[in-house]
C-alpha atoms as a PDB file:
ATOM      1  CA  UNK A   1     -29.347 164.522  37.284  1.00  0.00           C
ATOM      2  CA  UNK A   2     -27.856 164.303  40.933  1.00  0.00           C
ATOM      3  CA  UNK A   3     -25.777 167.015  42.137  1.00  0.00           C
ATOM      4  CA  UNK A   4     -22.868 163.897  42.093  1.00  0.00           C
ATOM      5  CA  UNK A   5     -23.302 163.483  38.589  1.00  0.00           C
ATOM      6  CA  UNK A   6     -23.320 167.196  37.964  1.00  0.00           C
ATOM      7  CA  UNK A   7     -20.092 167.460  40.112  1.00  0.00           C
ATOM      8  CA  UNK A   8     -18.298 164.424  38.341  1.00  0.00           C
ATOM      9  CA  UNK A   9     -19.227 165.755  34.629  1.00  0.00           C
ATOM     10  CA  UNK A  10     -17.860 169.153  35.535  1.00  0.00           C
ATOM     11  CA  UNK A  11     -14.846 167.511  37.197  1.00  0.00           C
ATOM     12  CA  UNK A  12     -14.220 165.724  33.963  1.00  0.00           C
ATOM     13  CA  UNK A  13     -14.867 169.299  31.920  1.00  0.00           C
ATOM     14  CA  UNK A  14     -12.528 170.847  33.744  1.00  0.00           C
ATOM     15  CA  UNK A  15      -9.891 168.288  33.546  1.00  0.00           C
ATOM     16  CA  UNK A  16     -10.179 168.388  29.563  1.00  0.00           C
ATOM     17  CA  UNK A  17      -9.815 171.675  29.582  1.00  0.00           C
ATOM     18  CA  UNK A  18      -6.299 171.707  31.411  1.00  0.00           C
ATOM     19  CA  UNK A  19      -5.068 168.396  29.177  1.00  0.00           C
ATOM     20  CA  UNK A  20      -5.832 170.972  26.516  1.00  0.00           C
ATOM     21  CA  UNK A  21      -4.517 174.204  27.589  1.00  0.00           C
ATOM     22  CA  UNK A  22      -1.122 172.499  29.211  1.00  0.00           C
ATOM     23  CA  UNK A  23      -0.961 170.680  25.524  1.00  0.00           C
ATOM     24  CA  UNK A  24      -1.201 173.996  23.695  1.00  0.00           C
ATOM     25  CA  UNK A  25       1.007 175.592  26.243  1.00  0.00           C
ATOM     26  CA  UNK A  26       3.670 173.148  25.530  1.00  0.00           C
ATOM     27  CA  UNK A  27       2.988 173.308  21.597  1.00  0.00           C
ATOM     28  CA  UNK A  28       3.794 177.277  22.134  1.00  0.00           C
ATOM     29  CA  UNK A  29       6.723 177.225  23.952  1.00  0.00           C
ATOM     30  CA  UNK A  30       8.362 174.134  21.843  1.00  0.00           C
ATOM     31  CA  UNK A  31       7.570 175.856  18.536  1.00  0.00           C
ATOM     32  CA  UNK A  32       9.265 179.266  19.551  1.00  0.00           C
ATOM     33  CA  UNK A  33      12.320 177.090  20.737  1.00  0.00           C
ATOM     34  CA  UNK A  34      12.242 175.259  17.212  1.00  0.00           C
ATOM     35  CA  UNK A  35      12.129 178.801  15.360  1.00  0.00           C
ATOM     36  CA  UNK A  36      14.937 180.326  17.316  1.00  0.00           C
ATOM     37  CA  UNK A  37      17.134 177.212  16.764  1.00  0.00           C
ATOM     38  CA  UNK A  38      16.069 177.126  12.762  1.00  0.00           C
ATOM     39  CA  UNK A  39      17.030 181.272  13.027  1.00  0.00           C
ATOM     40  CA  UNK A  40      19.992 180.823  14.563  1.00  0.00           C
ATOM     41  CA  UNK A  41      21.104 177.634  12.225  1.00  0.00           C
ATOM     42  CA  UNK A  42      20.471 179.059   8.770  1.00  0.00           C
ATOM     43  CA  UNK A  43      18.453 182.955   9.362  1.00  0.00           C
ATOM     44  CA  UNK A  44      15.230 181.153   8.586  1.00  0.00           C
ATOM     45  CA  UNK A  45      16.624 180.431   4.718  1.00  0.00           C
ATOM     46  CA  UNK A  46      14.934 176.767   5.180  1.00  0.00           C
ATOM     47  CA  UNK A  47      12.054 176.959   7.317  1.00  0.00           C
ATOM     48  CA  UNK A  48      12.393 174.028   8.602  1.00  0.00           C
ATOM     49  CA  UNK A  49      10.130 174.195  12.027  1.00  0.00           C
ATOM     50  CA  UNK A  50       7.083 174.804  10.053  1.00  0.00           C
ATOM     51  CA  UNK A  51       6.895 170.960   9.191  1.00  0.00           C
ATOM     52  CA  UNK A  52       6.530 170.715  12.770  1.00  0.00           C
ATOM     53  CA  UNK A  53       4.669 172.844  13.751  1.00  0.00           C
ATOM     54  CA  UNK A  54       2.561 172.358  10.880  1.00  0.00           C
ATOM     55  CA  UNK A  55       1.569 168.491  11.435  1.00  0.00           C
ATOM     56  CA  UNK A  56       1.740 169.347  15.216  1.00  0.00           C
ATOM     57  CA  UNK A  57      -0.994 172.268  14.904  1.00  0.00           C
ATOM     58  CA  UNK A  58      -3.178 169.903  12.750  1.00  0.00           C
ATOM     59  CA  UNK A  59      -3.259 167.690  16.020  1.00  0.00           C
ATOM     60  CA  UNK A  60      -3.506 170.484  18.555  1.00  0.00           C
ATOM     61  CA  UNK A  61      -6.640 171.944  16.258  1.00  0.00           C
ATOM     62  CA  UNK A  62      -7.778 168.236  16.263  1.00  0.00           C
ATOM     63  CA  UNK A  63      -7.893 168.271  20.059  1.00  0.00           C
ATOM     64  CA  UNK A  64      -9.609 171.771  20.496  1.00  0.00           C
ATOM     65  CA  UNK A  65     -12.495 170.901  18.212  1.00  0.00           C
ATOM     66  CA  UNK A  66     -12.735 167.544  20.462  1.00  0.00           C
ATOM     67  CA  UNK A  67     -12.773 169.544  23.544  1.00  0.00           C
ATOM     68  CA  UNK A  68     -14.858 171.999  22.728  1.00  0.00           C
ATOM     69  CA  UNK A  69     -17.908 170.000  21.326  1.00  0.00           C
ATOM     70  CA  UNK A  70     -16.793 170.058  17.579  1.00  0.00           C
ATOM     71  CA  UNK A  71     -16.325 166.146  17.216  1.00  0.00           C
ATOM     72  CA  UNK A  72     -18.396 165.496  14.327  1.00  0.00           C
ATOM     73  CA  UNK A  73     -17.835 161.833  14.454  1.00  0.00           C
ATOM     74  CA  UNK A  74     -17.998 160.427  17.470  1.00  0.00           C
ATOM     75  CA  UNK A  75     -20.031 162.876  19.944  1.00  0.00           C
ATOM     76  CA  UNK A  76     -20.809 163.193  23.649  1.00  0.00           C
ATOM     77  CA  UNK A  77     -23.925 162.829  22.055  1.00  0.00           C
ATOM     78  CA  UNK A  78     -23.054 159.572  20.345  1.00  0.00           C
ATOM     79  CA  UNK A  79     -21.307 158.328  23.555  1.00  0.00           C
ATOM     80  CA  UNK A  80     -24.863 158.433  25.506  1.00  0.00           C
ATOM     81  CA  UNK A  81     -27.115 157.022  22.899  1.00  0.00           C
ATOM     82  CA  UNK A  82     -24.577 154.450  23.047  1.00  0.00           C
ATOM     83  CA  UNK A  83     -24.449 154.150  26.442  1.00  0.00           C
ATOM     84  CA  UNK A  84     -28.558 154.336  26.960  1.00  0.00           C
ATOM     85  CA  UNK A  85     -28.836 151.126  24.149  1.00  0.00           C
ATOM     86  CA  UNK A  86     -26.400 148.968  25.655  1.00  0.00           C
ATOM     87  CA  UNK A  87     -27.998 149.522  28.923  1.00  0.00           C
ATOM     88  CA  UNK A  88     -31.832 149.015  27.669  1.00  0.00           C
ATOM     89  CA  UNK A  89     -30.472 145.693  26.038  1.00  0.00           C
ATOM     90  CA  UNK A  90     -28.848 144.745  29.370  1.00  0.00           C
ATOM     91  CA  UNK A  91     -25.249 144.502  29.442  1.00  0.00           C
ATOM     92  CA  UNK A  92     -25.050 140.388  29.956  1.00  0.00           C
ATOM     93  CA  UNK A  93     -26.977 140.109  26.977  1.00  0.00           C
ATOM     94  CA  UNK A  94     -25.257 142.677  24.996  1.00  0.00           C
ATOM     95  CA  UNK A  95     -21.800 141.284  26.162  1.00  0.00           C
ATOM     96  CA  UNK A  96     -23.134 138.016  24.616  1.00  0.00           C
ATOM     97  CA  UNK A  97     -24.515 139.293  21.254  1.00  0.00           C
ATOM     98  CA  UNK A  98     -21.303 140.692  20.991  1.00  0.00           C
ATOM     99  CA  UNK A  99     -18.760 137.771  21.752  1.00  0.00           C
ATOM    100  CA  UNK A 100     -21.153 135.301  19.562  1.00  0.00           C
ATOM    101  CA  UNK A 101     -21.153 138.242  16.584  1.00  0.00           C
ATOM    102  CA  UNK A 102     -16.742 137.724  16.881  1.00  0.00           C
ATOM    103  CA  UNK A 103     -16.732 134.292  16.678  1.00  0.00           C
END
């Protein structure tokens, strides 16, 4: 692999990373706002935050297995097989095959 390719891949890492950390960041700060507004409302009798930051964390988890290399269905490692076929077929041809396979 050229030392461009190496550069662009890590440039890409790298700007996962902080779409990830800014998102968790956010999800932090937002969910301590939503539990000192449900605290101050009703003293936490009706935690009511949790759905969000419940269904919220189930997305933010989502992302962080993504991220970090966890994505059991559709891979990095799925993306280049991918990408390798569609190249060995020859992407007229495959463009073709795939427009006639639509019709």
């Amino acid at each position: 692999m050229e030392l461009d390719q190496k550069y662009i891949k890590a440039k890409e890492r790298v700007k996962e990373l902080k779409k990830f950390y800014s998102s968790l960041t956010i999800f932090i700060i937002v969910n301590l706002f939503l539990i000192l507004c449900n605290y101050m409302t009703n003293g936490l009798s009706y935690p009511w935050f949790l759905w969000v930051t419940v269904w919220w964390g189930i997305a933010i988890a989502i992302h962080g297995l993504k991220v970090f290399g966890f994505n059991l269905i559709l891979s990095k490692d799925w993306e280049e097989r991918k990408i390798k076929e569609i190249m060995e077929k020859g992407g007229e041809t495959y463009n073709k095959e795939a427009q006639h396979k639509w019709e």
